[in-house]
Protein backbone atom coordinates (compact mmCIF):
# COMPACT_ATOMS: atom_id res chain seq x y z
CA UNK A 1 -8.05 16.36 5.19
CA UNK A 2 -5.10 15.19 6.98
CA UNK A 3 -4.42 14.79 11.05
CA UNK A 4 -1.05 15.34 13.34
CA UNK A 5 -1.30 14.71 16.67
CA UNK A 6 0.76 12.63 19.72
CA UNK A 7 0.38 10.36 22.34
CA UNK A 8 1.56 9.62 25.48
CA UNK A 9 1.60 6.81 28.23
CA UNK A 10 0.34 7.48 32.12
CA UNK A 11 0.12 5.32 34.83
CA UNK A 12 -2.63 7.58 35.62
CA UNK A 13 -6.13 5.10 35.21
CA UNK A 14 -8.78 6.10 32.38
CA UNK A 15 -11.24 6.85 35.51
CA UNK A 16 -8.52 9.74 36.87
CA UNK A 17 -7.62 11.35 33.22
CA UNK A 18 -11.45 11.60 31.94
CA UNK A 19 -12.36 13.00 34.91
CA UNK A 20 -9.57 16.14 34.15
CA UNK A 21 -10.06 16.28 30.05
CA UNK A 22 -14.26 16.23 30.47
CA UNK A 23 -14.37 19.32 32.59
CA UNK A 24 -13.62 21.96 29.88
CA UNK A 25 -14.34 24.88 32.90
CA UNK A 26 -11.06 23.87 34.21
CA UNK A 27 -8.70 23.08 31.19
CA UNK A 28 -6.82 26.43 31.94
CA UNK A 29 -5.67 24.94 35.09
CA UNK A 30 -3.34 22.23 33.45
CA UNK A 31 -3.32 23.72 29.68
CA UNK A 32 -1.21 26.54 29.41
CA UNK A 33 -2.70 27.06 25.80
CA UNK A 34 -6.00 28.06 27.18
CA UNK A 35 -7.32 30.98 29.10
CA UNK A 36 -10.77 30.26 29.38
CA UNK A 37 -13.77 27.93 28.11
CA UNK A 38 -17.33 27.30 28.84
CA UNK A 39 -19.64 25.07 28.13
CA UNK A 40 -23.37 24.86 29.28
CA UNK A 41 -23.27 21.29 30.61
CA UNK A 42 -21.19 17.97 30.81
CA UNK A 43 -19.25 17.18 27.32
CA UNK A 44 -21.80 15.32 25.38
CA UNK A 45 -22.88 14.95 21.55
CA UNK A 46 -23.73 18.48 20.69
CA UNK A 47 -22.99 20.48 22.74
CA UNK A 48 -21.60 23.73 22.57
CA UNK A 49 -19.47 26.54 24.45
CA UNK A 50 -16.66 29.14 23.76
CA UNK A 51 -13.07 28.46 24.28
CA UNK A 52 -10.74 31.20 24.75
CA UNK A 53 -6.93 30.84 23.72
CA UNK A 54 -3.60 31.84 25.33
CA UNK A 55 -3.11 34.53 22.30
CA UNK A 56 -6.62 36.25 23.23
CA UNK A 57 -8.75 34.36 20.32
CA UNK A 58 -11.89 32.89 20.98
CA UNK A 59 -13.81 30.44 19.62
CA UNK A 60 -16.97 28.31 19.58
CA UNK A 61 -17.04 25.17 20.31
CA UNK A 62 -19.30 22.21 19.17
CA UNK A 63 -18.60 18.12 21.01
CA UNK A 64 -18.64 15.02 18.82
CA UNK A 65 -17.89 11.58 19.11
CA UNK A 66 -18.36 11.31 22.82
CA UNK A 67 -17.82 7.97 24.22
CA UNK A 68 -18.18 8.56 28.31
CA UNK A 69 -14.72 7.60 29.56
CA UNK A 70 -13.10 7.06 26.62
CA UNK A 71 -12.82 10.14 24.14
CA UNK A 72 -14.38 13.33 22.40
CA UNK A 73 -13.90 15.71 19.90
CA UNK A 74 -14.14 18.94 19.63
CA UNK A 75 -14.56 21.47 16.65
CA UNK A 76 -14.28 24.98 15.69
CA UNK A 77 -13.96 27.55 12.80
CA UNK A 78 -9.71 27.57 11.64
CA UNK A 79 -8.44 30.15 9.44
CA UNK A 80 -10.28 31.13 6.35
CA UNK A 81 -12.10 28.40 4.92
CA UNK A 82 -10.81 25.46 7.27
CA UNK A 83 -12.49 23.59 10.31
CA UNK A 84 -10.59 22.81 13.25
CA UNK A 85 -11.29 19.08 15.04
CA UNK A 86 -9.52 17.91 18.18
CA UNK A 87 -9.48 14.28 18.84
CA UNK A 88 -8.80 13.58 22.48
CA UNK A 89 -8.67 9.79 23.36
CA UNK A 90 -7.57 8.07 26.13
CA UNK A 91 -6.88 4.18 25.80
CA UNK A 92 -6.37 1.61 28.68
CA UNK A 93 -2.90 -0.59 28.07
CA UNK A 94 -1.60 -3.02 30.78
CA UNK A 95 -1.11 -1.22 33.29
CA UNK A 96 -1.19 2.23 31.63
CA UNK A 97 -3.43 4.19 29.80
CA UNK A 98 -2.31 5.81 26.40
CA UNK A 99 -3.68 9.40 25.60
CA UNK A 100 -3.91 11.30 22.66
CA UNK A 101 -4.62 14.14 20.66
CA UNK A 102 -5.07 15.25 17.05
CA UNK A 103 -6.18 18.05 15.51
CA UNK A 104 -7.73 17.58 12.43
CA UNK A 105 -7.92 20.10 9.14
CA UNK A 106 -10.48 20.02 6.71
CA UNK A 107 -12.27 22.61 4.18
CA UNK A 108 -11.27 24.22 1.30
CA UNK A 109 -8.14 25.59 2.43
CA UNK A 110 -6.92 22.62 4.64
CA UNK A 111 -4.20 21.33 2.52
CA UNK A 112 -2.79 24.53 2.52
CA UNK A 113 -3.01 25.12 6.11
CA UNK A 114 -2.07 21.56 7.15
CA UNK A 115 1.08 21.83 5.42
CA UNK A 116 1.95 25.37 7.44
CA UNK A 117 0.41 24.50 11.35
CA UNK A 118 -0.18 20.72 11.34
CA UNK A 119 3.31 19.83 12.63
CA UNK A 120 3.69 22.70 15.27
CA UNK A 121 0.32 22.12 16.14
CA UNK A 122 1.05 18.45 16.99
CA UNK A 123 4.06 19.81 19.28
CA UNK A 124 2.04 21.97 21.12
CA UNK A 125 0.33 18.39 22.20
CA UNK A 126 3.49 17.19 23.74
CA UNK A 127 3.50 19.72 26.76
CA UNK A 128 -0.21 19.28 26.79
CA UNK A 129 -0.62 15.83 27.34
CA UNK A 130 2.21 15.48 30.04
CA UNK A 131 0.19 18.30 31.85
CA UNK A 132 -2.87 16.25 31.56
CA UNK A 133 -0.88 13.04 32.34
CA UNK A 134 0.50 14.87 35.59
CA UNK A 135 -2.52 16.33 36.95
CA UNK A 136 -3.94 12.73 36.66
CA UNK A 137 -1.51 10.88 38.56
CA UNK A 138 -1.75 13.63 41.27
CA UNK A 139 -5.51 13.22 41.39
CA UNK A 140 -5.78 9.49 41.62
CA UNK A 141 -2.82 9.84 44.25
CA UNK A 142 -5.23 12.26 46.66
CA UNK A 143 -7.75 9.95 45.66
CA UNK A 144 -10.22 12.28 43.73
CA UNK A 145 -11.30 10.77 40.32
CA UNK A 146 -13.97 13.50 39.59
């Protein structure tokens, strides 16, 4: 099992970026990498939904690790024999807030398909998180947290 993943650095508060990455019914709005997803209900321990990709894939969805405010994962089926977990955490700094995301491989097959998506993965992150990051800094600037 092995994780890739980046951070970045906001000025953006915790309050203004949870409210954006919680709300999975509006992640295509800021994440170019996905077309759709649903879930019945905040993002809690548990629960579940289907996440649709920009390359037409879908996929359900199951949330772990919530801690309200600070970070969640999420997991689904990978290619053959692998399990997909996202890591999303946001961490206040002086003055900043730090947020991240990993993807996680594990299963039979992970070592194998670590070694071929695990870095481009990770890069897809980059865009990701300055979208989120962005959309944050706008929001707390109008003032809407949520």
């Amino acid at each position: 099992m092995r994780t890739y993943g980046v951070s970045r650095s906001t000025s953006a508060s915790p309050a203004a970026v949870w409210s954006i990455w919680c709300d999975p019914g509006h992640w295509s709005r800021w994440n170019s990498g996905i077309l759709r997803a649903e879930v019945d209900g905040p993002v809690a321990n548990g629960r579940t939904g289907k996440m649709t990709t920009d390359r037409g894939s879908t996929h359900d969805v199951t949330f772990h690790d919530v801690v309200e405010g600070r970070r969640f994962s999420m997991s689904m089926g990978g290619p053959p024999l692998t399990t997909f977990r996202f890591n999303c955490e946001i961490t206040p700094e002086a003055g900043q807030t730090t947020i991240a995301q990993s993807v996680t491989i594990s299963g039979p097959l992970a070592g194998l398909f670590g070694a071929l998506m695990g870095k481009e993965m990770a890069k897809h992150f980059v865009p990701v998180l300055d979208d989120l990051a962005a959309e944050a800094v706008l929001r707390q600037a109008q003032g809407d947290n949520g």
